[in-house]
N, C-alpha and C. Protein backbone atom coordinates (compact mmCIF):
# COMPACT_ATOMS: atom_id res chain seq x y z
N UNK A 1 -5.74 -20.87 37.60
CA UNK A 1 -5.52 -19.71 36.78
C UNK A 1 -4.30 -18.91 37.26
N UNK A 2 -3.97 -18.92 38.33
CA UNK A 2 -2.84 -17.90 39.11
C UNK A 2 -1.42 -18.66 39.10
N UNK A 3 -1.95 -19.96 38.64
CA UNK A 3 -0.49 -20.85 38.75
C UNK A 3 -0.13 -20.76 37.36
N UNK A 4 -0.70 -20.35 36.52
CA UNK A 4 -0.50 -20.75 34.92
C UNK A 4 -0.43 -19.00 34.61
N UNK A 5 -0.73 -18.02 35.04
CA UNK A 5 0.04 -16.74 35.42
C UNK A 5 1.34 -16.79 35.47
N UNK A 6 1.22 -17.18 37.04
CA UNK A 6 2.81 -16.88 37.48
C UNK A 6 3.82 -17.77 36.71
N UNK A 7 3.62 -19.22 36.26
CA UNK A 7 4.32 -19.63 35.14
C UNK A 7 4.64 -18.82 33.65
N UNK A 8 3.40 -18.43 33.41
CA UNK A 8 3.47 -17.35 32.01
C UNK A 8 4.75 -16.31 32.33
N UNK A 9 4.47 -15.67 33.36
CA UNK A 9 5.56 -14.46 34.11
C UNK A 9 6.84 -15.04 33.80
N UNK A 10 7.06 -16.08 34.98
CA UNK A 10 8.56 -16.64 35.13
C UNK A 10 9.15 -17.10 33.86
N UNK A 11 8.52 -17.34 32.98
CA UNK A 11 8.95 -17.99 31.91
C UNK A 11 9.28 -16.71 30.77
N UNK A 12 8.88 -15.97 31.00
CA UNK A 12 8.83 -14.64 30.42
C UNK A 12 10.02 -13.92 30.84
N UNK A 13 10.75 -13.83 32.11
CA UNK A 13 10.96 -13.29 32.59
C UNK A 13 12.27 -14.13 32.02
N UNK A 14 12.30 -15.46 32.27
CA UNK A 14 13.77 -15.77 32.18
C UNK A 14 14.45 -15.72 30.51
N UNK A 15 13.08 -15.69 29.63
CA UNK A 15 13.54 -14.99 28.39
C UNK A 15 14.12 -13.98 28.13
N UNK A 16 13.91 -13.04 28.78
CA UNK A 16 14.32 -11.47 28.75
C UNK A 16 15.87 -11.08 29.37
N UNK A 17 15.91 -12.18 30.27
CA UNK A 17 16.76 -12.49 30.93
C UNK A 17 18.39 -12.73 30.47
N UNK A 18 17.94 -13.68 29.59
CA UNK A 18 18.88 -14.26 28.66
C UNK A 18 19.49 -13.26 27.57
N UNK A 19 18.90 -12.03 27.22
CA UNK A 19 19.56 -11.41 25.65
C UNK A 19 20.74 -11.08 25.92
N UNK A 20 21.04 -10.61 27.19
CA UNK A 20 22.55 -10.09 27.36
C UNK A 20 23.37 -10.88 26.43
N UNK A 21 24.36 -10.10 25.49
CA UNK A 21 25.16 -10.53 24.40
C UNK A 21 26.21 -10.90 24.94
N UNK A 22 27.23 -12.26 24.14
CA UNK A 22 28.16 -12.15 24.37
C UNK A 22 29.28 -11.00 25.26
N UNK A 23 29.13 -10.43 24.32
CA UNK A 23 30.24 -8.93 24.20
C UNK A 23 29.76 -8.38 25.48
N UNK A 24 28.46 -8.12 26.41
CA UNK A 24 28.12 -7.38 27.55
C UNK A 24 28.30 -8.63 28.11
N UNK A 25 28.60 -9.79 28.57
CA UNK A 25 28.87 -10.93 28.96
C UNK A 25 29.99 -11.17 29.92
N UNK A 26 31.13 -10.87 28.10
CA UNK A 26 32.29 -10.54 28.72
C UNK A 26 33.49 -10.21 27.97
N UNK A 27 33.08 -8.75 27.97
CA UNK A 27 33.85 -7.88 27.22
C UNK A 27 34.11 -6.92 28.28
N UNK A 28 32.69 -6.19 28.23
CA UNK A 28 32.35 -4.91 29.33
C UNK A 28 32.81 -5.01 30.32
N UNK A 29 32.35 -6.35 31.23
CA UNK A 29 32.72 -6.07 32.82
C UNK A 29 34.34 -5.59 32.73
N UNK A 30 35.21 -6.48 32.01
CA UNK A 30 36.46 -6.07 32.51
C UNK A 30 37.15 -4.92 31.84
N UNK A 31 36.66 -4.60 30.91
CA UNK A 31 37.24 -3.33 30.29
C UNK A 31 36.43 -1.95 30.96
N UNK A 32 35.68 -2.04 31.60
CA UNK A 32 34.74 -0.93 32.51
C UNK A 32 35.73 0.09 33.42
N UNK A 33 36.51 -0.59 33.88
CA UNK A 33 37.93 -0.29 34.87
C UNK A 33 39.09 0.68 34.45
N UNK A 34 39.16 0.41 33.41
CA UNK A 34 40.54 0.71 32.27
C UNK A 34 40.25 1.85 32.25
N UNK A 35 41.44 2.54 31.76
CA UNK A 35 41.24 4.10 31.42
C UNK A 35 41.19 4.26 30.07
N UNK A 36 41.53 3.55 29.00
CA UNK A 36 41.33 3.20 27.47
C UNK A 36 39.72 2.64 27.53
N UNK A 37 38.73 3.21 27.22
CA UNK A 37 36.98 2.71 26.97
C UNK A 37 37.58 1.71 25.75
N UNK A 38 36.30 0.95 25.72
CA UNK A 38 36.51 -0.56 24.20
C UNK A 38 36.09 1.23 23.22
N UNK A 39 35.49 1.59 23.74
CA UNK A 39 34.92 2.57 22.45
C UNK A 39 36.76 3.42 21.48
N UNK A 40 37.24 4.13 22.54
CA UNK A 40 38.89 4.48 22.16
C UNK A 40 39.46 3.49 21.13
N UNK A 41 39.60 1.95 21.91
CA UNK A 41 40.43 0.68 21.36
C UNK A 41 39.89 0.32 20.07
N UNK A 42 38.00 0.68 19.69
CA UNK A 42 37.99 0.42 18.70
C UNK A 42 38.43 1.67 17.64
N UNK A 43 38.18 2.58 17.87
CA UNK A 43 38.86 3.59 17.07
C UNK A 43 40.65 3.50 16.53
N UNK A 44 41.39 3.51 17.75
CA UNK A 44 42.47 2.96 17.48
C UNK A 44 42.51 1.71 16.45
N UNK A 45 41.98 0.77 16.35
CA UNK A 45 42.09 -0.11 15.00
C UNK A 45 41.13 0.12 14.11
N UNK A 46 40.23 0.74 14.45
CA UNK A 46 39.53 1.13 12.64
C UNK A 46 40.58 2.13 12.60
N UNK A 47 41.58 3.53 12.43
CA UNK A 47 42.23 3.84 12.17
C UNK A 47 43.08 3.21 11.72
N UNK A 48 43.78 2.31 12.56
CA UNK A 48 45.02 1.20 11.99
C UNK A 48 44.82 0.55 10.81
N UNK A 49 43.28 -0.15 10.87
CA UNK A 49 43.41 -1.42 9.84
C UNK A 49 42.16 -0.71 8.93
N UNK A 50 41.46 -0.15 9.07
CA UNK A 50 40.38 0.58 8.64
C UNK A 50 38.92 -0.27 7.90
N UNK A 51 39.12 -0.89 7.59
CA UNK A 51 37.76 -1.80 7.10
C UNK A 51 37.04 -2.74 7.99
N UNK A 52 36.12 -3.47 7.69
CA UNK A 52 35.62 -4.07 8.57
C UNK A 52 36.39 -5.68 9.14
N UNK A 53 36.02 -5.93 7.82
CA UNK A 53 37.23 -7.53 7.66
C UNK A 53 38.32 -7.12 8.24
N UNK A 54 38.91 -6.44 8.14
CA UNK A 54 40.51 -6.30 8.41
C UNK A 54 40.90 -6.06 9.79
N UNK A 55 39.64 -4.92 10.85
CA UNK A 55 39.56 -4.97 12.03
C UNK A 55 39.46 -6.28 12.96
N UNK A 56 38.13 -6.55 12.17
CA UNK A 56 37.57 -7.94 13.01
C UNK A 56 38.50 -9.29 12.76
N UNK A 57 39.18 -9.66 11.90
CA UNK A 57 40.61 -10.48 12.20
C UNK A 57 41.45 -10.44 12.65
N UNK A 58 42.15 -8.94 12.97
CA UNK A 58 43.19 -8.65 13.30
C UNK A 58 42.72 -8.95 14.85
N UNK A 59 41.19 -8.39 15.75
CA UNK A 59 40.78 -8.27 16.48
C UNK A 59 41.09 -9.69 17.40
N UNK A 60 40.05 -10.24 16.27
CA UNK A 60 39.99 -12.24 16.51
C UNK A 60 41.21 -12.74 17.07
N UNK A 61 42.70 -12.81 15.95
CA UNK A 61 43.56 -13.10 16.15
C UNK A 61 43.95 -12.68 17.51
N UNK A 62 44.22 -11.23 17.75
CA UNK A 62 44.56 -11.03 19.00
C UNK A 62 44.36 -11.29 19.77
N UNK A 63 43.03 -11.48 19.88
CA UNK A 63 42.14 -12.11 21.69
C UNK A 63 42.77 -13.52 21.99
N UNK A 64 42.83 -14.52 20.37
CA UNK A 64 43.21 -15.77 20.34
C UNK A 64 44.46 -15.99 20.92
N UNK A 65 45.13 -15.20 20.27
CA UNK A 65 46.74 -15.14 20.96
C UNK A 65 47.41 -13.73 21.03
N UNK A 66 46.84 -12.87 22.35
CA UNK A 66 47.80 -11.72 22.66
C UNK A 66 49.13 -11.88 22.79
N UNK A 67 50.00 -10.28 22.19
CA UNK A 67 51.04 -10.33 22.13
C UNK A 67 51.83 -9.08 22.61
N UNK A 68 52.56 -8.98 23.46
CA UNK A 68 52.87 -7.22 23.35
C UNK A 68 52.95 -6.76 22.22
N UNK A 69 53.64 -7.51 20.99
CA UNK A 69 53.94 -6.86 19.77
C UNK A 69 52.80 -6.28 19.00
N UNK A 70 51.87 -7.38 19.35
CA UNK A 70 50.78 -7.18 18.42
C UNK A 70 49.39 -6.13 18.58
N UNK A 71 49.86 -5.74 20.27
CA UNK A 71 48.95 -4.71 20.63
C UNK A 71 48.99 -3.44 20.16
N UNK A 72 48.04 -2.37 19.90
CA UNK A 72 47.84 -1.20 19.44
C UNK A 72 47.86 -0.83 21.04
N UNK A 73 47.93 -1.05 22.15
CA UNK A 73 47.78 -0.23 23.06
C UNK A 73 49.47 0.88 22.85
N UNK A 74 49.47 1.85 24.35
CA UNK A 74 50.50 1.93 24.37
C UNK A 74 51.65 1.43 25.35
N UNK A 75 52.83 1.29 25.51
CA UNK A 75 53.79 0.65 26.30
C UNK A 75 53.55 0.78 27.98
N UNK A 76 52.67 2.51 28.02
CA UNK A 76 52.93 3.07 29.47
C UNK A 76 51.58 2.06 30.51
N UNK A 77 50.37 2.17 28.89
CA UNK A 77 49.08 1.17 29.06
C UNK A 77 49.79 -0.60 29.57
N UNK A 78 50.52 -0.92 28.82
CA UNK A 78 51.02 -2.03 28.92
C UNK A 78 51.97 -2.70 30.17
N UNK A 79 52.52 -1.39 30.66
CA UNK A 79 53.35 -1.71 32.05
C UNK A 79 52.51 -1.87 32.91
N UNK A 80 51.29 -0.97 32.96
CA UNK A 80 50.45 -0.97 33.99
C UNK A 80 49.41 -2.31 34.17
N UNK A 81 48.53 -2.52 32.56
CA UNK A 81 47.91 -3.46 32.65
C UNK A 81 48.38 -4.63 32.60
N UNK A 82 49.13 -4.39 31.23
CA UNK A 82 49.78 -6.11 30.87
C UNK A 82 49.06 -5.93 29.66
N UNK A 83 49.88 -7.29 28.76
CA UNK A 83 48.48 -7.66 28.29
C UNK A 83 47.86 -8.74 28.59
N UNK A 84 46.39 -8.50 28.14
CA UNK A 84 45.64 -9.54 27.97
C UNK A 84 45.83 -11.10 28.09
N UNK A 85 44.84 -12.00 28.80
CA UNK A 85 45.26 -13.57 28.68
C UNK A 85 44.40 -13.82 27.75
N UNK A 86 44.42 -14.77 27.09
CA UNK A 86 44.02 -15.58 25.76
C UNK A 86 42.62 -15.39 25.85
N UNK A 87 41.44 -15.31 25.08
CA UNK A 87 39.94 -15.59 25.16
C UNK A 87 39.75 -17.20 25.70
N UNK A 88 38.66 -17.20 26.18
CA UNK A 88 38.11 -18.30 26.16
C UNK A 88 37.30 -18.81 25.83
N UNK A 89 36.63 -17.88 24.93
CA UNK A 89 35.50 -18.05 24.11
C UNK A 89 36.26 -18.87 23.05
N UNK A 90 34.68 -19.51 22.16
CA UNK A 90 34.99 -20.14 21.18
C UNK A 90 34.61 -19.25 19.93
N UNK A 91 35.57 -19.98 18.95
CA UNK A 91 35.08 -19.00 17.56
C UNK A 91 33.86 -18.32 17.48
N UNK A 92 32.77 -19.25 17.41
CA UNK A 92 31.51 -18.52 17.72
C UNK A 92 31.03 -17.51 18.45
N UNK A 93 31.59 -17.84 19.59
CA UNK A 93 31.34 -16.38 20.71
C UNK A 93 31.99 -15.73 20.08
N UNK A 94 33.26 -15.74 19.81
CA UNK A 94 34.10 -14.41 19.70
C UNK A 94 33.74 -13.37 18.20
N UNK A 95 33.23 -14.37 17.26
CA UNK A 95 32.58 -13.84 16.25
C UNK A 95 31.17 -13.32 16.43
N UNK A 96 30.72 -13.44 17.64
CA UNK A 96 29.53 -12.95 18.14
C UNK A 96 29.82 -11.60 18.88
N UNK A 97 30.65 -11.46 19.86
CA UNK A 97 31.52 -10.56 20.15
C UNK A 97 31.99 -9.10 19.45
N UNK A 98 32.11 -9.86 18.28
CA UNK A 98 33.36 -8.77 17.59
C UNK A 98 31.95 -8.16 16.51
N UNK A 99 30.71 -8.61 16.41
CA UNK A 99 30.13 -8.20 15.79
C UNK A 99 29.37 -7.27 16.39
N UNK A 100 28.85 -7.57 17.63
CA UNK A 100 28.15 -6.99 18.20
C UNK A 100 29.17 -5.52 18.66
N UNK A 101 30.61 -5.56 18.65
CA UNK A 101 31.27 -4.65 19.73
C UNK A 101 31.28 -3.94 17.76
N UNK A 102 31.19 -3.97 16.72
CA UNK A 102 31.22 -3.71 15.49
C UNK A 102 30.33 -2.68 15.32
N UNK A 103 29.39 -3.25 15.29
CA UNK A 103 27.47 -2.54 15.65
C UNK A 103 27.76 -1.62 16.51
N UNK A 104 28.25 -1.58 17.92
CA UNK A 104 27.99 -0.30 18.74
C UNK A 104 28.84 1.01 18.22
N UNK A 105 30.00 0.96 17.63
CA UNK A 105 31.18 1.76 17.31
C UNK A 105 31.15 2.04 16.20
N UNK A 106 30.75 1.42 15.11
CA UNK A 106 31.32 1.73 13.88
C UNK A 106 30.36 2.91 13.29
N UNK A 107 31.50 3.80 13.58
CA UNK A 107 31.06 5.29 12.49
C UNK A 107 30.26 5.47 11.83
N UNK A 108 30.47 4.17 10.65
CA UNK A 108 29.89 5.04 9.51
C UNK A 108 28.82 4.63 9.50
N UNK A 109 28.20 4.02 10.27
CA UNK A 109 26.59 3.86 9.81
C UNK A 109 26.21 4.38 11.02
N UNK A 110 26.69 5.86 11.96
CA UNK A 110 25.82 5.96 12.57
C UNK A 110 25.98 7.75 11.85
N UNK A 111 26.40 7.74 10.75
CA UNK A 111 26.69 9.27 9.78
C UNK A 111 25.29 9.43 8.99
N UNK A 112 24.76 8.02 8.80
CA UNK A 112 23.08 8.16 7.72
C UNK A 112 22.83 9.16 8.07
């Protein structure tokens, strides 16, 4: 009975284990540091591009292939950090990613 417990537990445990999302995966750790929050960066492009579609491609694209040109940061951000190296996620992640980092930020559904 105590072995089929502690199996119930562990097995339980490594479920719970697992939800961490993409995006808290690996988004967060390295943007945690920065003096720009992801929360700022997303504002900066819902301002820029303003819809949802239009963010989350422009977003996609970028991670796929950063560019100085193509960054919304600013230049002084850019001397210091750089930009960005390529994702390494696959479409999937990154569309997992961009949804979930969508959900935490986006305005207007937290105005209901």
């Amino acid at each position: 009975m105590i072995k089929i417990l502690f199996l119930l537990f562990s097995f339980t445990i490594a479920i719970f284990s697992k939800t961490e999302t993409v995006y808290e995966r690996n988004c967060v750790p390295c943007h945690r540091y920065q003096p720009a929050s992801l929360e700022k960066m997303f504002m900066t492009y819902l301002k820029t591009y303003s819809g949802e579609l239009s963010v989350k491609t422009t977003l996609k694209e970028f991670l796929k292939n950063p560019t100085e040109k193509d960054s919304l940061m600013s230049e002084i951000f850019l001397d210091r950090f750089s930009v960005k190296d390529k994702t390494t996620l696959s479409d999937k992640e990154l569309d997992e990613a961009l949804e979930r980092y969508w959900e935490l930020y986006n305005v207007k559904s937290k105005l209901k």
